[in-house]
N, C-alpha and C. Protein backbone atom coordinates (compact mmCIF):
# COMPACT_ATOMS: atom_id res chain seq x y z
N UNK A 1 163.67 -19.90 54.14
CA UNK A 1 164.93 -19.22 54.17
C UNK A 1 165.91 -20.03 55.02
N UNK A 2 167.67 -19.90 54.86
CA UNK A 2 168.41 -20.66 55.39
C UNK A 2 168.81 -20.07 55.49
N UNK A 3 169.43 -19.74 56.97
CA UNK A 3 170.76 -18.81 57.44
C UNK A 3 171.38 -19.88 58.22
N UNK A 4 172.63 -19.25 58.04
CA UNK A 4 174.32 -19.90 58.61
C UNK A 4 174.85 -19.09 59.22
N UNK A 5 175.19 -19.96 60.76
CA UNK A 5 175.74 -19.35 61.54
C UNK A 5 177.15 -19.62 62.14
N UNK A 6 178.46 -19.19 61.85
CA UNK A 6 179.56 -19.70 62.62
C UNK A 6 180.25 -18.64 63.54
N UNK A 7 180.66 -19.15 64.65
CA UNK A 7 181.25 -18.31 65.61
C UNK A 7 182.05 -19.16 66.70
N UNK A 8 182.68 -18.80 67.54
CA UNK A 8 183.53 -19.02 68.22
C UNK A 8 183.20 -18.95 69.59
N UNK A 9 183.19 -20.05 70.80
CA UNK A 9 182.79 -20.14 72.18
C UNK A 9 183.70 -20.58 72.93
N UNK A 10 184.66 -19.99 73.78
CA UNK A 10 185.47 -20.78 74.28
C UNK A 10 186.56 -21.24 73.52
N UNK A 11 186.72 -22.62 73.27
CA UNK A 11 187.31 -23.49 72.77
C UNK A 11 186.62 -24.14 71.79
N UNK A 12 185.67 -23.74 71.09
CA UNK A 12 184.27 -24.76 70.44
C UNK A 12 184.13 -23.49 69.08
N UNK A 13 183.87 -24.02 68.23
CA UNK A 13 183.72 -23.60 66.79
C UNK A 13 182.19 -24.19 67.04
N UNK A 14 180.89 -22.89 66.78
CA UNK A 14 179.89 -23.63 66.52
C UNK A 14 179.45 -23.43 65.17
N UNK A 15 178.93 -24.15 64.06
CA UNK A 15 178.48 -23.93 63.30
C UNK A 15 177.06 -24.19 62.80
N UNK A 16 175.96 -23.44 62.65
CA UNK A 16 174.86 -23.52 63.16
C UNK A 16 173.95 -23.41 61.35
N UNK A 17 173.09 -24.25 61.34
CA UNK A 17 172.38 -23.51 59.61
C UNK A 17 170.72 -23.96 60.33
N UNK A 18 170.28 -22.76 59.91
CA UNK A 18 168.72 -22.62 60.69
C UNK A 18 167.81 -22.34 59.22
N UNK A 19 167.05 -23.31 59.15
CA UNK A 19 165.78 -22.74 58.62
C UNK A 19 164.46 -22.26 58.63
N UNK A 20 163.70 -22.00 58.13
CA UNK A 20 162.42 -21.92 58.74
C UNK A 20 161.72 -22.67 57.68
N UNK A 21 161.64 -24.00 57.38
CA UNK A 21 160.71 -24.44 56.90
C UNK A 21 159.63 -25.22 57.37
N UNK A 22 159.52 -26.66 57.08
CA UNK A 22 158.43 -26.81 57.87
C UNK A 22 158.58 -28.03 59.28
N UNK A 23 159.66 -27.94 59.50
CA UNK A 23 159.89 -28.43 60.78
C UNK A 23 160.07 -30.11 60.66
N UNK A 24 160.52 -30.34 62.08
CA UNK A 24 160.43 -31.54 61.92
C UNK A 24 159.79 -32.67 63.64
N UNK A 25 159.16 -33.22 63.29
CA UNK A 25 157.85 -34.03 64.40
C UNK A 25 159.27 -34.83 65.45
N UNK A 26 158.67 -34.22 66.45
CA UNK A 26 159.51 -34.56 68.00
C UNK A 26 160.16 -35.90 68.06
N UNK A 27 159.13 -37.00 67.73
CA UNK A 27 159.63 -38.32 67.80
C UNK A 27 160.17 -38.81 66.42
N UNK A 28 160.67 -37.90 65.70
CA UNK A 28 161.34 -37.92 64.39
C UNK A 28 162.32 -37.75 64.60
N UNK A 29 163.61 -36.88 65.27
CA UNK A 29 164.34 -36.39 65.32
C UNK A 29 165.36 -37.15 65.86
N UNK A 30 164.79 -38.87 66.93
CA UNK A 30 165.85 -39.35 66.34
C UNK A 30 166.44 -40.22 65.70
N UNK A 31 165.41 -39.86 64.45
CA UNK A 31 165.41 -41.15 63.39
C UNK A 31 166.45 -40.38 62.51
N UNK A 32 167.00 -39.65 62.55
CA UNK A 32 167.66 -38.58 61.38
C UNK A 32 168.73 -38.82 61.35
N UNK A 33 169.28 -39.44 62.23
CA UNK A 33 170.93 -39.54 61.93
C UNK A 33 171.14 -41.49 62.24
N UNK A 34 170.25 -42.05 62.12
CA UNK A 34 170.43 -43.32 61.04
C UNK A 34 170.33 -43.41 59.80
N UNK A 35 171.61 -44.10 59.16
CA UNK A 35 171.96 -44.72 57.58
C UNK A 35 170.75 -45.10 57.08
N UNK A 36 170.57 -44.10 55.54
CA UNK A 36 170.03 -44.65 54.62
C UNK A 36 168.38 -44.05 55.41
N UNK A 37 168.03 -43.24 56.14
CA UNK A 37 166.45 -42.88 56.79
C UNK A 37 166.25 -41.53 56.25
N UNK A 38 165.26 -41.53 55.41
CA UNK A 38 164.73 -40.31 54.76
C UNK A 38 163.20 -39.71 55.31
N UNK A 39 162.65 -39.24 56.17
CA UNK A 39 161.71 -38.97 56.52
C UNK A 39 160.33 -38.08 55.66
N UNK A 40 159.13 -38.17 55.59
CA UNK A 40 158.01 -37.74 55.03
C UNK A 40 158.14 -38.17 53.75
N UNK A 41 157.28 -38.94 53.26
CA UNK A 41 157.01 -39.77 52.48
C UNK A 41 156.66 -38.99 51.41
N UNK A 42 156.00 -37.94 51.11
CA UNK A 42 155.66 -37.15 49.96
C UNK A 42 156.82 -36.20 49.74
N UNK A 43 157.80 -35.17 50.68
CA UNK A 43 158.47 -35.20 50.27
C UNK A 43 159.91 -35.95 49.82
N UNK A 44 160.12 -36.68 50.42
CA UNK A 44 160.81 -37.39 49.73
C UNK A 44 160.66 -38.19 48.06
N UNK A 45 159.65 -38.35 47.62
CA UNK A 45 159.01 -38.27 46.75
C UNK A 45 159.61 -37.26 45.76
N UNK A 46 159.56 -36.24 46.17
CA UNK A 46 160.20 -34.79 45.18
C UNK A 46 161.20 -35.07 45.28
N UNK A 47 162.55 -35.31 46.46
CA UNK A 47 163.68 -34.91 46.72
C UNK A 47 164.42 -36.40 46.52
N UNK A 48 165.66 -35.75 45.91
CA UNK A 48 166.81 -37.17 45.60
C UNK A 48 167.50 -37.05 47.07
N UNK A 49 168.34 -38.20 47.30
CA UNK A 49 169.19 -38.02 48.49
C UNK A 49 169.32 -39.41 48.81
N UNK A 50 169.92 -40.13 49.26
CA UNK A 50 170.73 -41.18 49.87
C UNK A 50 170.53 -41.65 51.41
N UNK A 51 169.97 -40.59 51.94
CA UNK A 51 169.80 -40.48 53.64
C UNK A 51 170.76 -41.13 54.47
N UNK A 52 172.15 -40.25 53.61
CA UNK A 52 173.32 -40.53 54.18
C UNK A 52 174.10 -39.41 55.29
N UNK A 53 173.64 -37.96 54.35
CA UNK A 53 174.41 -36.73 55.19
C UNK A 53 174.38 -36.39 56.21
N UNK A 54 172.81 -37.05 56.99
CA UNK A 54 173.23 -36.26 58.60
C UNK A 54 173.93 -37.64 59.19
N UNK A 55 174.16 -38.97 58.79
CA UNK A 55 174.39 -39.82 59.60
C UNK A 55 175.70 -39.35 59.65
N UNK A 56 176.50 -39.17 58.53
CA UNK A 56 178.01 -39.20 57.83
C UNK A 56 178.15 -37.47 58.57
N UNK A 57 177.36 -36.47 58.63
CA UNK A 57 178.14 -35.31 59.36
C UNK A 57 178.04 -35.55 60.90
N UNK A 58 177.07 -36.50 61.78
CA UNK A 58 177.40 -36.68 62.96
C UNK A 58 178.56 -37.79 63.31
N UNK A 59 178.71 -38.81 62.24
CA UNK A 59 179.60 -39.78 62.57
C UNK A 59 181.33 -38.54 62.40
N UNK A 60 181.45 -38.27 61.11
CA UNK A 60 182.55 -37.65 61.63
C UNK A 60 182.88 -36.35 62.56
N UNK A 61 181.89 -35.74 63.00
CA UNK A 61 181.94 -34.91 63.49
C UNK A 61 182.22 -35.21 65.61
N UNK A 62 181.13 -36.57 65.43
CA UNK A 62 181.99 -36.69 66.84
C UNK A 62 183.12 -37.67 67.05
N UNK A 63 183.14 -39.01 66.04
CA UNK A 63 184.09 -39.84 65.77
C UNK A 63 185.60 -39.29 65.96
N UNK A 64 185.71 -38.53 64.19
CA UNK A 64 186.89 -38.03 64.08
C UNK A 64 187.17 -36.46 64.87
N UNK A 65 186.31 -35.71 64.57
CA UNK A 65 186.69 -34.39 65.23
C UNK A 65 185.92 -33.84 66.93
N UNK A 66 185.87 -35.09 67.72
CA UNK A 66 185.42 -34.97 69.08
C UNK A 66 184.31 -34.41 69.50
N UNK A 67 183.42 -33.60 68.42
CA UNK A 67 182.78 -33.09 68.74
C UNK A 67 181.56 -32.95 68.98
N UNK A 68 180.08 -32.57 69.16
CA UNK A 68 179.03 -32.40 68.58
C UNK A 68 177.43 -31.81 67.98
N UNK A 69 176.65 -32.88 67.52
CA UNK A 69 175.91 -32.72 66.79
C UNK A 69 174.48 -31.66 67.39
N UNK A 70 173.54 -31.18 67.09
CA UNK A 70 172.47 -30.98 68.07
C UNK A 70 171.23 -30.52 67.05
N UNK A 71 170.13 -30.69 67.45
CA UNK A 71 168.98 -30.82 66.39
C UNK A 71 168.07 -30.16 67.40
N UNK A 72 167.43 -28.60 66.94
CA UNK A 72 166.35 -28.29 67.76
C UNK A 72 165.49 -28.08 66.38
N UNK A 73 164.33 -28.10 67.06
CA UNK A 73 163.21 -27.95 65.84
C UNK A 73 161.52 -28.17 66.45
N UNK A 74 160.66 -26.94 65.53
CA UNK A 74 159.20 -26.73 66.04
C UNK A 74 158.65 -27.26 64.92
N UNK A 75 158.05 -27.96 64.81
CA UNK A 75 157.08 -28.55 63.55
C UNK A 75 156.48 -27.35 63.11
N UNK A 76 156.50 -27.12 61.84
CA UNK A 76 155.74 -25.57 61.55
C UNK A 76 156.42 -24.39 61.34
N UNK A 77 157.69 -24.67 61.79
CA UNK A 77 158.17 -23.30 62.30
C UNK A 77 159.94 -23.59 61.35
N UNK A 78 160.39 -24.39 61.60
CA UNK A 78 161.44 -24.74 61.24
C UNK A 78 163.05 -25.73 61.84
N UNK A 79 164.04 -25.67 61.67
CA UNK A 79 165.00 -26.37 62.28
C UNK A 79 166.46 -25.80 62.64
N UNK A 80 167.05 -26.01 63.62
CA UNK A 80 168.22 -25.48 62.92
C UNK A 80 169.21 -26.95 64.03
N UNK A 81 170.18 -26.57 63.01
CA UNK A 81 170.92 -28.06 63.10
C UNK A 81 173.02 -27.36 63.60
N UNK A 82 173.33 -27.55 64.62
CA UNK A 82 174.40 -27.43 65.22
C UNK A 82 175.34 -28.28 65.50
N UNK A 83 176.90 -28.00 65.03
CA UNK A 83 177.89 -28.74 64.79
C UNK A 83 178.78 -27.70 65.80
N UNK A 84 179.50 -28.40 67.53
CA UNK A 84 180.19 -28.01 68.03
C UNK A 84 181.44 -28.73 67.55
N UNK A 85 182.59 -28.20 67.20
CA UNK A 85 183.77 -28.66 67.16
C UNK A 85 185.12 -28.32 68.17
N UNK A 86 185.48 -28.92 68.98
CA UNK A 86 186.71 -28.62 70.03
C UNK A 86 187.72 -27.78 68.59
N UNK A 87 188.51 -26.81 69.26
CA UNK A 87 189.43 -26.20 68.31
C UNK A 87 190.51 -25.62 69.23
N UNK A 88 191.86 -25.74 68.96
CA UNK A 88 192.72 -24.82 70.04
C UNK A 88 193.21 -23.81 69.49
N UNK A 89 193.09 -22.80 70.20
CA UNK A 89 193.35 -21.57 70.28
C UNK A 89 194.61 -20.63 70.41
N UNK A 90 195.41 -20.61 69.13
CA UNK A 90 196.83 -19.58 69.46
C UNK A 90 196.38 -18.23 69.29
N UNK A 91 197.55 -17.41 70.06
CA UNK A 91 197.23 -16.30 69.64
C UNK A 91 198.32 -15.64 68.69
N UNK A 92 198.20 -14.38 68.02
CA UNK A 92 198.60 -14.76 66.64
C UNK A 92 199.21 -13.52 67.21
N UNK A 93 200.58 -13.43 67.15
CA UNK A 93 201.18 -12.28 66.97
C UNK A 93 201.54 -11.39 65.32
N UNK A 94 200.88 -10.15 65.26
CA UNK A 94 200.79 -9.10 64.12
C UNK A 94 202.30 -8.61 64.16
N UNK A 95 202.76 -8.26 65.31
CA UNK A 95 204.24 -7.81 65.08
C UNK A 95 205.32 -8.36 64.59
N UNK A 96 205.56 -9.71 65.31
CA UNK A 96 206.15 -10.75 64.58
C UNK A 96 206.23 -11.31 63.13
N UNK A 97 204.96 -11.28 62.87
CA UNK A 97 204.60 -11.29 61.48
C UNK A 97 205.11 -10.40 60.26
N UNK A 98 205.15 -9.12 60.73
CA UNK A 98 204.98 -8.29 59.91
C UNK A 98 207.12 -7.74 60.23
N UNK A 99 207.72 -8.33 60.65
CA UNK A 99 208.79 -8.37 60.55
C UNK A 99 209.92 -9.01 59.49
């Protein structure tokens, strides 16, 4: 199962997608966000992919939008993968608006 999580901290947009599948091995984690690195050999086997997306969502994510990346995960158990983004904060006047 995959759940998605976004919410608001401060000044920080986190956006969070957690799974529970089958995890990923400690001294793996930080092979994942180098170009073109696809990890487990059998599945990859099944699965198409480029082993481009986590390099390309951490490069722009702290590059262009300051922010970042974070990878927790239990072998067995599952992963979940977190994108902090800096965001500024107005506050929105309803009265004004509605004038």
């Amino acid at each position: 199962m995959i759940t998605l999580h976004a919410k608001t901290i401060n000044s920080m947009v986190n956006i969070s997608v957690i799974d529970t599948g089958i995890g990923i091995m400690p001294d793996d984690i930080p092979k994942l966000f180098a170009p073109f690195v696809r990890l487990g050999s059998s599945l990859s086997a099944k699965t198409q992919g480029t082993g481009l997306g986590l390099y390309l969502t951490k490069k722009l994510t702290e590059d262009v939008l300051g922010g970042t990346v974070e990878v927790t995960s239990e072998y067995g158990t599952g992963s979940t993968f977190a994108i902090n983004i800096p965001v500024k904060l107005e506050k929105y006047d309803t009265e004004a608006e509605s004038k």
